[in-house]
Protein backbone atom coordinates (compact mmCIF):
# COMPACT_ATOMS: atom_id res chain seq x y z
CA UNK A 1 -9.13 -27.92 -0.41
CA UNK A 2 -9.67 -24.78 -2.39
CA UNK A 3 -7.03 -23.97 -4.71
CA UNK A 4 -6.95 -20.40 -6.08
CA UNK A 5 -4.57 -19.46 -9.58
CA UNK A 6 -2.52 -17.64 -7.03
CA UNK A 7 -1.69 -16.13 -3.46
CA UNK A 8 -0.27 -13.26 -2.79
CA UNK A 9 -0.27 -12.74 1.70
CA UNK A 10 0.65 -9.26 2.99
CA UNK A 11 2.66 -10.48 6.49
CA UNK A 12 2.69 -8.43 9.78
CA UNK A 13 5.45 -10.36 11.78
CA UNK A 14 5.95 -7.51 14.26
CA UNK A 15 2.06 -6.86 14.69
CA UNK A 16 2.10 -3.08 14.94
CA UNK A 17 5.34 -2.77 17.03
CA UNK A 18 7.24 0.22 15.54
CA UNK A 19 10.16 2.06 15.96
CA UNK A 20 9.03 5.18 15.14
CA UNK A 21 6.24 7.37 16.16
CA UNK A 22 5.43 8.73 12.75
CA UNK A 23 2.15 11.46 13.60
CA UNK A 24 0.40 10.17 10.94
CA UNK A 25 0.34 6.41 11.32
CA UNK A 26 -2.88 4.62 10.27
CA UNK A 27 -1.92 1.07 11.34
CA UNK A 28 -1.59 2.58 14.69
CA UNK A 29 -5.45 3.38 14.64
CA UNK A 30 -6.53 0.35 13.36
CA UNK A 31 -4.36 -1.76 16.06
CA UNK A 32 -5.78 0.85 19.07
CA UNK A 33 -9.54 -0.15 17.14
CA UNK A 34 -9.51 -4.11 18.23
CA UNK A 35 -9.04 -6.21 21.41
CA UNK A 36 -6.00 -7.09 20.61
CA UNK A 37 -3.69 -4.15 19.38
CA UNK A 38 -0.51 -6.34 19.26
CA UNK A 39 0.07 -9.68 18.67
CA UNK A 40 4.22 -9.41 19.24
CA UNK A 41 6.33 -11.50 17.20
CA UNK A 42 5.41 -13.89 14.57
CA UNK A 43 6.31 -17.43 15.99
CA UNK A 44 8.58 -19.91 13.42
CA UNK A 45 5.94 -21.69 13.85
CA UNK A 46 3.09 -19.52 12.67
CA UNK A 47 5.22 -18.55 9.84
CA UNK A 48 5.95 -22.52 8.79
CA UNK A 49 2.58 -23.02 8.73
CA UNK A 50 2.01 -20.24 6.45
CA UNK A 51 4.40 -20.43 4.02
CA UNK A 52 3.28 -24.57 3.26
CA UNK A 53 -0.53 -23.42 3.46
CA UNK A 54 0.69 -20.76 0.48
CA UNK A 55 2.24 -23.18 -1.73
CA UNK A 56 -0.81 -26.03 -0.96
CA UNK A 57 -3.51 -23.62 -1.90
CA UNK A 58 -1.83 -21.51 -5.25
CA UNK A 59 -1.80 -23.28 -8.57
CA UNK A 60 0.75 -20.77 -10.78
CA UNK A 61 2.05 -18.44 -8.21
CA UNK A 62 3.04 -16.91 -4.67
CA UNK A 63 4.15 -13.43 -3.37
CA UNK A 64 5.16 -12.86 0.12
CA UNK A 65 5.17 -8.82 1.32
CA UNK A 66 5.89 -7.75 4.60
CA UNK A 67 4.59 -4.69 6.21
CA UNK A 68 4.01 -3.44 10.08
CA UNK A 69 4.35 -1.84 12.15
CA UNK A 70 8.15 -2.39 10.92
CA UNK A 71 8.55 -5.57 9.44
CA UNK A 72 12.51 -5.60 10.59
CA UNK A 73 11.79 -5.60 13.97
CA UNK A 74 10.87 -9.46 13.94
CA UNK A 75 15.22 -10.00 12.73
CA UNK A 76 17.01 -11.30 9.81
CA UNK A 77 16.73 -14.60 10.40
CA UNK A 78 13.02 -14.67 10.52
CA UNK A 79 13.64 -13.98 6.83
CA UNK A 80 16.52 -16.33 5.96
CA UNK A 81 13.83 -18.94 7.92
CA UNK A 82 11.50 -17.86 4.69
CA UNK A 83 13.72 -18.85 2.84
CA UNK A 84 14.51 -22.08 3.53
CA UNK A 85 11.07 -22.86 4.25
CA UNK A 86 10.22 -22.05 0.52
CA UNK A 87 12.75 -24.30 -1.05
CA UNK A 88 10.69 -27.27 1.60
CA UNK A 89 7.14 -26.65 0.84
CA UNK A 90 7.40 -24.99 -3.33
CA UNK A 91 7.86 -28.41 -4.30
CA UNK A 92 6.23 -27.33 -8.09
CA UNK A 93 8.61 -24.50 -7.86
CA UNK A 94 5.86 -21.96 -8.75
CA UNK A 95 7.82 -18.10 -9.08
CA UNK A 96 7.48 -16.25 -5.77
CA UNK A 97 7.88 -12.87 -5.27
CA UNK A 98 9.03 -10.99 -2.04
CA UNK A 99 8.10 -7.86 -1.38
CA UNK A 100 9.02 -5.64 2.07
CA UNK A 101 7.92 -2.18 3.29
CA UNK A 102 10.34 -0.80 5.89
CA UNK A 103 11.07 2.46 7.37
CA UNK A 104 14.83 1.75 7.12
CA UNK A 105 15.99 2.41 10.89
CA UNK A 106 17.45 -0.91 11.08
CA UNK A 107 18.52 -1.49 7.75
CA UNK A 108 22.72 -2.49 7.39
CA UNK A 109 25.12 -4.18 4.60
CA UNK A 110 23.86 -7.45 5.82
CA UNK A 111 19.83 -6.69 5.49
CA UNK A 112 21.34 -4.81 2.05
CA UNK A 113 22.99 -7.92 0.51
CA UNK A 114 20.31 -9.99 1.32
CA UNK A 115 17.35 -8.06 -0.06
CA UNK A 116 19.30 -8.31 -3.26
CA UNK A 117 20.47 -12.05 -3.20
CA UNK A 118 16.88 -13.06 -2.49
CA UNK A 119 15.36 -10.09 -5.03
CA UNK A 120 13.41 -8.41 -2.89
CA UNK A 121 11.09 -5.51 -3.81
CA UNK A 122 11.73 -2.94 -0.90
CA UNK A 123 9.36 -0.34 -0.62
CA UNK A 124 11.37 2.45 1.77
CA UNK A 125 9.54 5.33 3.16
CA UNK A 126 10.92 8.57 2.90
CA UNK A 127 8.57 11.77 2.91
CA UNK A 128 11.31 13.57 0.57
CA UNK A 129 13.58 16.26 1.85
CA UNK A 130 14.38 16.42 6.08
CA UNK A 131 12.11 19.71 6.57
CA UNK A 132 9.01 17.71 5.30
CA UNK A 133 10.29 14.49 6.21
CA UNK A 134 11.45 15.29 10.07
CA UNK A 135 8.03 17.34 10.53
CA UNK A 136 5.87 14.12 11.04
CA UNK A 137 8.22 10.92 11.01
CA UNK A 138 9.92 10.84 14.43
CA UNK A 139 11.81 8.41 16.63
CA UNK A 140 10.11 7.51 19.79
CA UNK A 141 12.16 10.42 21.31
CA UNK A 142 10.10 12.66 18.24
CA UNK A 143 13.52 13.49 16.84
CA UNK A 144 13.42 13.44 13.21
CA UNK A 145 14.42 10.12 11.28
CA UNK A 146 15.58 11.68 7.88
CA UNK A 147 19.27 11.53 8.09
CA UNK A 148 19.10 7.53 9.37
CA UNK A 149 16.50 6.62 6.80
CA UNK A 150 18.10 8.89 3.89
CA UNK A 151 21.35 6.62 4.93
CA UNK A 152 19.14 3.53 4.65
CA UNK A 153 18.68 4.61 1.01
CA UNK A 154 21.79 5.19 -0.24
CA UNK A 155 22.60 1.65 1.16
CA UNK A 156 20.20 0.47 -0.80
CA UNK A 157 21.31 2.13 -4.05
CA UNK A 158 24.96 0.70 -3.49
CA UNK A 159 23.64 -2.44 -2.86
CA UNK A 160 21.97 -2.46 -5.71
CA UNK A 161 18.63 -3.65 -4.30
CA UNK A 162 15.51 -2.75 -6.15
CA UNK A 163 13.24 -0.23 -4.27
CA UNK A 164 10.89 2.62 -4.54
CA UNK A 165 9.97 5.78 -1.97
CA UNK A 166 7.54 5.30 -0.49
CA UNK A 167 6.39 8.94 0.57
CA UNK A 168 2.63 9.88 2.65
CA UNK A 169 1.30 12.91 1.18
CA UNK A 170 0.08 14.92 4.42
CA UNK A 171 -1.15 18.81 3.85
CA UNK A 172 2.94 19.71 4.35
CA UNK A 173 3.69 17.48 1.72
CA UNK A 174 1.17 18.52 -0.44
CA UNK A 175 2.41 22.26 -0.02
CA UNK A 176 5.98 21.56 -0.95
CA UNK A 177 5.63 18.96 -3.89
CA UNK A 178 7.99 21.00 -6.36
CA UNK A 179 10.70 21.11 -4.01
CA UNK A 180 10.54 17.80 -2.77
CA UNK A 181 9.83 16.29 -6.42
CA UNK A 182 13.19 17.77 -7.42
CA UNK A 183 14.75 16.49 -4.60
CA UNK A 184 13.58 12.75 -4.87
CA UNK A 185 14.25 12.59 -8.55
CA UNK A 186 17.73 14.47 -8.14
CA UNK A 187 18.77 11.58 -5.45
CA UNK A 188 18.25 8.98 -7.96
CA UNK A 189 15.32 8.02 -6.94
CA UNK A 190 13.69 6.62 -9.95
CA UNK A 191 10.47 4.96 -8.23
CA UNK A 192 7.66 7.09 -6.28
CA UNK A 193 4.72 5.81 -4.71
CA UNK A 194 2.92 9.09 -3.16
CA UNK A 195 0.46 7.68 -0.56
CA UNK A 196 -2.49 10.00 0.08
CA UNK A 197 -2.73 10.35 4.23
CA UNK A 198 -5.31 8.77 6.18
CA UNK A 199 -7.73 10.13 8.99
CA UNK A 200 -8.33 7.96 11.90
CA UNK A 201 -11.44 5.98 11.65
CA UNK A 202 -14.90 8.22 12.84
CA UNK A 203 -12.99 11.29 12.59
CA UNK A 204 -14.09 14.01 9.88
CA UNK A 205 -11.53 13.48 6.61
CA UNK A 206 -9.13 15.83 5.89
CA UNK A 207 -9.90 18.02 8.86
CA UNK A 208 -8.49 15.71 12.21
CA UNK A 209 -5.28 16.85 12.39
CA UNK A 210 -2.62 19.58 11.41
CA UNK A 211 -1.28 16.79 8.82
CA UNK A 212 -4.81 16.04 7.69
CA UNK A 213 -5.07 16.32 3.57
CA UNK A 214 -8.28 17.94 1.92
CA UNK A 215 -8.94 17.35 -1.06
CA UNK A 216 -8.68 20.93 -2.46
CA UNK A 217 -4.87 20.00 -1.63
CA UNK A 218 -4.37 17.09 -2.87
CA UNK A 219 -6.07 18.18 -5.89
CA UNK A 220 -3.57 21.07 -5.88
CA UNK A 221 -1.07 18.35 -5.28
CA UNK A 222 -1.36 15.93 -8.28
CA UNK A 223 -1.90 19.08 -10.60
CA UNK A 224 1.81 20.21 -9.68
CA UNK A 225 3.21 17.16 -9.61
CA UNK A 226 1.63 16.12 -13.17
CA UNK A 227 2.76 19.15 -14.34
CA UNK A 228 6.24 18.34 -12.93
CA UNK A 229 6.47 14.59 -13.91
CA UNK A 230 5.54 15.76 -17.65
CA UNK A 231 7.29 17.85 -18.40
CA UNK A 232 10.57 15.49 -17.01
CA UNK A 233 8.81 12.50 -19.08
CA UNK A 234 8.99 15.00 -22.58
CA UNK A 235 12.65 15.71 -21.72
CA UNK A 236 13.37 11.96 -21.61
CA UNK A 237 13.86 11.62 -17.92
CA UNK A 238 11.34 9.53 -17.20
CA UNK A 239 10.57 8.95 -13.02
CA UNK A 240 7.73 5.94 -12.60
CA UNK A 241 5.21 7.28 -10.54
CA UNK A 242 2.80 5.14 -9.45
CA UNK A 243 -0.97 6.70 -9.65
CA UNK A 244 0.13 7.94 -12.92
CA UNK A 245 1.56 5.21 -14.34
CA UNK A 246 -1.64 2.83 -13.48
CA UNK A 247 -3.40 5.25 -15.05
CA UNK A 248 -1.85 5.42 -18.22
CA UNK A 249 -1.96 1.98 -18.63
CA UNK A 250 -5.73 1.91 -17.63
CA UNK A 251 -6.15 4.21 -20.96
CA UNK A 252 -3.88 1.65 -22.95
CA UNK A 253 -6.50 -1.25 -22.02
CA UNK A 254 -4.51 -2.94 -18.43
CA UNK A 255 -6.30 -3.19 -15.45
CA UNK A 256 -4.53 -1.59 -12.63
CA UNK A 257 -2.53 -3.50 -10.75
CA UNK A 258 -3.15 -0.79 -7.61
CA UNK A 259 -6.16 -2.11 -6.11
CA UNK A 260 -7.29 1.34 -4.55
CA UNK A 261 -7.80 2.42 -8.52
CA UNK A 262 -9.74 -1.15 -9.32
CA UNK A 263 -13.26 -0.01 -8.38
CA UNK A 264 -13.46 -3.37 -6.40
CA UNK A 265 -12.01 -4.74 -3.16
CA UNK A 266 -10.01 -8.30 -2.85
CA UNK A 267 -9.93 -10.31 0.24
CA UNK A 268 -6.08 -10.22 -0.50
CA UNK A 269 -5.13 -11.94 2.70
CA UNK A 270 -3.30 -9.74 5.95
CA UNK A 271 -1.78 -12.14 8.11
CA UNK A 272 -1.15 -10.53 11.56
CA UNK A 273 1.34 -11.80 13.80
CA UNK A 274 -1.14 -14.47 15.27
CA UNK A 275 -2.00 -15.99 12.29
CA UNK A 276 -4.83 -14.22 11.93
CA UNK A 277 -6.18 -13.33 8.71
CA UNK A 278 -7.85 -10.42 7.24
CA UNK A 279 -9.24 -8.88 3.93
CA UNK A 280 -7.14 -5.89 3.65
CA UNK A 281 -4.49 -3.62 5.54
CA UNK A 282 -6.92 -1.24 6.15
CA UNK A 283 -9.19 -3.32 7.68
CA UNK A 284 -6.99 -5.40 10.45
CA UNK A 285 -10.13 -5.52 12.59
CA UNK A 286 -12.09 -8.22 14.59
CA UNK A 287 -15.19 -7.69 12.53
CA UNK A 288 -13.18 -8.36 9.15
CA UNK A 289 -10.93 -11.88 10.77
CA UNK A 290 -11.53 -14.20 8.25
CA UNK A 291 -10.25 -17.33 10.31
CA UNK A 292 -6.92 -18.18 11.97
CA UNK A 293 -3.83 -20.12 9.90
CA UNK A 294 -4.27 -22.35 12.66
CA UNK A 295 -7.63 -23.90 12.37
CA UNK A 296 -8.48 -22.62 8.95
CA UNK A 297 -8.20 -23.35 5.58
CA UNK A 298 -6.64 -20.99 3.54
CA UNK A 299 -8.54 -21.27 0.42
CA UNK A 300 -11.42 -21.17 2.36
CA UNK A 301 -10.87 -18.11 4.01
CA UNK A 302 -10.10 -15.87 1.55
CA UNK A 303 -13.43 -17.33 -0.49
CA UNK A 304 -15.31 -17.39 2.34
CA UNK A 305 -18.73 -15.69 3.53
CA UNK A 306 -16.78 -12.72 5.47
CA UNK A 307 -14.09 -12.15 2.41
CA UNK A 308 -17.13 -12.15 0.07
CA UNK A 309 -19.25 -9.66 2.57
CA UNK A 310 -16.11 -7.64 1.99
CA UNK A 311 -16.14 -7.56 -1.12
CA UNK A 312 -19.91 -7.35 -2.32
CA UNK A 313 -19.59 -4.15 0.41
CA UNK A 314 -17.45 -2.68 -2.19
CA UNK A 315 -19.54 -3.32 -5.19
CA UNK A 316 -21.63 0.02 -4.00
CA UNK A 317 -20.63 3.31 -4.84
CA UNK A 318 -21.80 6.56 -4.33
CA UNK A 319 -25.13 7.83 -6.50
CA UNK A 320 -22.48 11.18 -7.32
CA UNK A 321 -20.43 7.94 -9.20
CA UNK A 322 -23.50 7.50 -12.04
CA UNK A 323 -23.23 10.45 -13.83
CA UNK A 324 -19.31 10.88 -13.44
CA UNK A 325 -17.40 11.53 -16.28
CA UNK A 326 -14.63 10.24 -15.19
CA UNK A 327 -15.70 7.45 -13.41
CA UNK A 328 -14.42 4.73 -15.83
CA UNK A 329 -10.88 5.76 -14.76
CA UNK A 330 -11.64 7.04 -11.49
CA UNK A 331 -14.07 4.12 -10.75
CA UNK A 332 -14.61 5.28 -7.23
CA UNK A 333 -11.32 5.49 -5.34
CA UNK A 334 -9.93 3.35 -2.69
CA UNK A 335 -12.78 1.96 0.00
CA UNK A 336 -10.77 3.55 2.82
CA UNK A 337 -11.60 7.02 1.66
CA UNK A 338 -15.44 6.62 1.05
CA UNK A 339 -15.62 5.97 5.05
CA UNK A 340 -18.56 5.59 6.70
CA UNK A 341 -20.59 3.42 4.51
CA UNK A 342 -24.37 5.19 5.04
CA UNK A 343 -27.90 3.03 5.03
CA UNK A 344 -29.69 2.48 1.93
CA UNK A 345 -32.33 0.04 1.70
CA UNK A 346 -33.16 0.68 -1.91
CA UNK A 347 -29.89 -0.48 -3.30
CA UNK A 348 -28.03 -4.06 -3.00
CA UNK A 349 -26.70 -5.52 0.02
CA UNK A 350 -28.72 -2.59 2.02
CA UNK A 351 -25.65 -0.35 1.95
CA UNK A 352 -24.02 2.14 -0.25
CA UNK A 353 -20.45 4.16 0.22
CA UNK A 354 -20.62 7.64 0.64
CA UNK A 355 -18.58 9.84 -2.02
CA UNK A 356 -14.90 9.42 -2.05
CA UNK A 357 -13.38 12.45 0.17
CA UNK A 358 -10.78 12.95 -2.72
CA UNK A 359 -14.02 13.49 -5.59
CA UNK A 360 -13.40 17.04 -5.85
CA UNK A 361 -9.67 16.47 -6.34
CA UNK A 362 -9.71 13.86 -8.98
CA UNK A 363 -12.73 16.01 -10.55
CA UNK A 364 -10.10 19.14 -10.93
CA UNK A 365 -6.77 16.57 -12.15
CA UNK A 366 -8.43 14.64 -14.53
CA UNK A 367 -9.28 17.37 -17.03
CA UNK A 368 -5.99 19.15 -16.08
CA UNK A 369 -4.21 15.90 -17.26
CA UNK A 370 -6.15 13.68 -19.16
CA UNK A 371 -5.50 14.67 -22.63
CA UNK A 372 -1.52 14.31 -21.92
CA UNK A 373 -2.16 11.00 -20.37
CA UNK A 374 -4.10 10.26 -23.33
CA UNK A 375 -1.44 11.17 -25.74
CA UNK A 376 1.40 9.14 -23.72
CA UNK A 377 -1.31 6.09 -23.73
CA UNK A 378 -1.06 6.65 -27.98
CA UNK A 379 2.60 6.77 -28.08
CA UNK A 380 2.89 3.81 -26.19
CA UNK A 381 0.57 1.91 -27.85
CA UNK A 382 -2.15 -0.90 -27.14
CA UNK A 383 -1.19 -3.45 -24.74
């Protein structure tokens, strides 16, 4: 068996069942992009076997997230099951962490109270205030979600269960980031995560759709919003933002712990509702199955010849990426958004990525904002 210093499984038990129809969904395209596009429910079964291959194969530590489609779907008990199949099989009682994204339709006192017994990190997603918000996250009647989901939150917040918004920055988004930044914060809302949109795959980026982001605008965007978040941080209300947070620490000496700012992919482990497992959420594919929790090792698949393919894939970047100032804190961008990889016999493994679509936008923030970062990075000190 091949144990590993720890395992950390991203878990689809829904598959890509949803209860919304938000416009932009990329799971959606990379579900309609294999034989399959969904598995159903996750069997007790399936998740059993799972859960004791996690705590058989990690040597200091586990983490359990759960993502979709909507991971509530699949019921409460699914996750009180968890549970008690963790005090069974974590015998060396190694720390596990739970994380869950959720779009917070179903969410009630009950979901609430548990989230917060069982600590929980719930990730809620919320693209700010209702005009932005309602405009691309829809029911499967497309009437807007705002109202149930901005409910959802408050729950949370009374509850006091630990969470962060979650919020996809389409071109609307993008456009209205001083508004909505004001909004989030005034809520309460002390942790953002502002997730850049996605194309579907083979389309041209930043041009497919209405919601589509360039990357003149999400330059624009992280400008504003920099501009925004310091000048709250140097009047002592400080909001944790996730890009720039990861990249403060970066200048303090951390690695980041977001892998899309790493410079190198993980075979991190998606478990779809099968048992199937895959290399990364954006790549839920047949080409990228690493084996089945039913026939394979776990160990050995996320080590294996298709998780290091995966991997070594990632190792190439762009020839742009040589010369690049900032490429030590850049370091390339997330895989997703150097799509299509393009033929290139003359460097290793035969291909190399083509330039992140976002280049131009990180090459117009960073010199906007890297001598404040720098400056926080000093005040805070070495790590």
């Amino acid at each position: 068996m091949i144990r590993l210093p720890q395992v950390n499984l991203l878990i689809k038990p829904a598959s890509s069942g949803c209860n919304l129809r938000c416009r932009y969904c990329f799971y959606a395209d990379v579900a309609a992009n294999r034989a399959i596009p969904n598995y159903g429910m996750m069997s007790e079964a399936t998740l059993e076997k799972l859960v004791a291959a996690a705590f058989a194969t990690a040597e200091q530590a586990v983490g359990f997230s759960f993502q979709g489609g909507e991971p509530t779907l699949v019921g409460l008990p699914f996750y009180e099951r968890l549970i008690a199949l963790e005090a069974k099989y974590n015998t060396r009682r190694l720390p596990v962490q739970h994380t869950i994204q959720t779009n917070g339709m179903l969410l009630d006192a009950n979901w609430a109270r548990f989230f917060r017994e069982q600590r929980f990190l719930v990730g809620l997603s919320l693209d700010g205030h209702a005009r932005s918000h309602d405009r691309y996250r829809v029911d499967a009647h497309g009437a807007g979600t705002h109202a149930r989901v901005f409910a959802a939150a408050r729950l949370l917040q009374q509850e006091h269960v630990e969470f962060n918004i979650l919020s996809v920055v389409t071109a609307e988004l993008a456009r209205r980031i001083p508004g909505i930044y004001a909004w989030l914060r005034d809520q309460g809302f002390g942790y953002l995560q502002f997730i850049p949109a996605i194309d579907d795959f083979g389309l041209e980026a930043g041009r497919a759709a209405e919601w589509s982001l360039t990357a003149e605008a999400y330059g624009d965007f992280l400008c504003r919003l920099f501009d925004l978040w310091y000048d709250d941080y140097r009047r002592g209300r400080y909001v944790s933002i996730r890009h720039f947070d990861n990249w403060i620490q970066m200048l303090r000496g951390r690695e980041p712990e977001s892998c899309a700012l790493r410079g190198v992919c993980t075979a991190y482990g998606v478990v779809e509702a099968d048992g199937s497992i895959h290399p990364c959420d954006f790549y839920v594919l047949d080409e990228w199955q690493l084996g089945h929790i039913e026939t394979d090792e776990l160990g050995a698949m996320l080590t294996g010849e298709v998780a290091e393919r995966f991997v070594r894939l990632s190792l190439n970047k762009a020839p742009a990426c040589d010369a690049c100032p900032w490429f030590a804190i850049c370091r390339g961008g997330c895989r997703r958004d150097t799509e299509p990889p393009v033929a290139d016999p003359d460097r290793p493994y035969g291909l190399r990525l083509s330039a992140n679509r976002f280049c131009a936008a990180y090459k117009r923030f960073f010199p906007h904002a890297i001598g404040r970062m720098q400056a926080i990075a000093r005040e805070l000190g070495p790590l």
